[in-house]
Protein backbone atom coordinates (compact mmCIF):
# COMPACT_ATOMS: atom_id res chain seq x y z
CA UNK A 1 13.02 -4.88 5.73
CA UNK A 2 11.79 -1.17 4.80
CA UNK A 3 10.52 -1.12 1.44
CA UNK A 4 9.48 2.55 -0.36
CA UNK A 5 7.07 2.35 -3.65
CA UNK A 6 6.81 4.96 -5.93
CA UNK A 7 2.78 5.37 -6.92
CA UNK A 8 1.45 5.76 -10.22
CA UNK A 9 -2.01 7.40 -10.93
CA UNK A 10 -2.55 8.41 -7.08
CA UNK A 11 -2.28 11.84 -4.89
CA UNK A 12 0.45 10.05 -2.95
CA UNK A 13 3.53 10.47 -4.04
CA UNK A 14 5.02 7.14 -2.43
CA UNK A 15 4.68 4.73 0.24
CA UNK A 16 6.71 3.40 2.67
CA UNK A 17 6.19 -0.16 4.42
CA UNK A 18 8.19 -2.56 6.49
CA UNK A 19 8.02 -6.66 5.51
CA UNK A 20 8.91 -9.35 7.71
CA UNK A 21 8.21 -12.37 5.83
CA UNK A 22 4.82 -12.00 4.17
CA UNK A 23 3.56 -9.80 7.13
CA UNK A 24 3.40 -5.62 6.42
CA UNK A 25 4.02 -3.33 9.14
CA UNK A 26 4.65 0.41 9.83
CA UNK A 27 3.15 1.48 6.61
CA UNK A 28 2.94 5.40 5.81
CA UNK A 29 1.79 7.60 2.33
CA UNK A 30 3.93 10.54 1.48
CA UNK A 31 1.12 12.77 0.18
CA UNK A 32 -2.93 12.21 -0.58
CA UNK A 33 -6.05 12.22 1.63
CA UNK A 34 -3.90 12.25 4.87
CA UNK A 35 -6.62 10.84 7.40
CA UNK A 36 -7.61 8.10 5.24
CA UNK A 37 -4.41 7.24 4.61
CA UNK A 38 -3.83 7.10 8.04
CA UNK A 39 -6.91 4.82 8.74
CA UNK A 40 -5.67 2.21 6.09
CA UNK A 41 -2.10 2.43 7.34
CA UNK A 42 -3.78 1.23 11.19
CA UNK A 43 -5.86 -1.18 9.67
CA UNK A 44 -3.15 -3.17 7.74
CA UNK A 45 -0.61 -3.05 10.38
CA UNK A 46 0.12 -6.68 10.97
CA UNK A 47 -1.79 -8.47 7.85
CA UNK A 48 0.08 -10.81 5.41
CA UNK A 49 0.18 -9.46 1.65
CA UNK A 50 -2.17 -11.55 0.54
CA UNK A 51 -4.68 -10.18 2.89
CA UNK A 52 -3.97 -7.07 1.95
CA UNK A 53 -4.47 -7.98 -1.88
CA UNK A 54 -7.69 -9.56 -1.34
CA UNK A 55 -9.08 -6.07 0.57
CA UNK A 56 -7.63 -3.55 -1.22
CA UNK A 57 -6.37 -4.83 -5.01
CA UNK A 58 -8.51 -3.61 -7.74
CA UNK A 59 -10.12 -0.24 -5.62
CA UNK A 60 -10.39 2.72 -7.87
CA UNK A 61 -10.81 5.85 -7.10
CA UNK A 62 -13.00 7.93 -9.25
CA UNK A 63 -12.32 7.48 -12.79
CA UNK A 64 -8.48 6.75 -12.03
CA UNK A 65 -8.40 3.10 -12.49
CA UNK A 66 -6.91 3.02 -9.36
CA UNK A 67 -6.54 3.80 -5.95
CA UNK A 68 -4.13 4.66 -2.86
CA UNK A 69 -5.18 1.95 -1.67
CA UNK A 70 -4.80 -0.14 -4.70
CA UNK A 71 -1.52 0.80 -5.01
CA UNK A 72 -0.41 -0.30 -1.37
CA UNK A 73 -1.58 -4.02 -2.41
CA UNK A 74 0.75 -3.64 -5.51
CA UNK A 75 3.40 -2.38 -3.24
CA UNK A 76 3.48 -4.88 -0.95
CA UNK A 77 3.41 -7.52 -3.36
CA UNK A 78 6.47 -6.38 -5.41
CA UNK A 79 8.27 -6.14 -2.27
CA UNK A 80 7.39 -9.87 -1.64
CA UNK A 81 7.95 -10.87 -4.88
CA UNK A 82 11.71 -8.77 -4.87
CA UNK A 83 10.77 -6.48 -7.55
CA UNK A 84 11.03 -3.49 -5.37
């Protein structure tokens, strides 16, 4: 199922993400450092949310409290938990 979040505290303006299951796929950042973005997009492709969680939750960057990245893992696990 395709699944779009709406990021707080970021340069991306919102991320899109497919979930089958507990497994994220096809995951892209409207917005932000666009290469990066793209990096961490290739390197999740097929992990479960919790794997994504455990690499990714709680990364800030600079002084934001929080990260692209930080907010995929939040993402993902609203959509698995049905709050998005």
């Amino acid at each position: 199922m395709k699944h779009t979040y709406k990021t707080n505290g970021v340069c991306s303006r919102m991320i899109s993400f497919d979930l089958d299951g507990d497994v994220v796929s096809d995951v892209s950042f409207l917005g932000g450092c666009d290469g990066n973005l793209k990096a961490i997009s290739k390197l999740v492709d097929g992990m479960t949310v919790g794997r994504i969680e455990e690499l990714l939750k709680g990364n800030q960057c600079g002084f934001k409290g929080t990260s692209c990245a930080d907010q995929l893992a939040i993402a993902v696990r609203r959509a698995y938990d049905g709050i998005i």
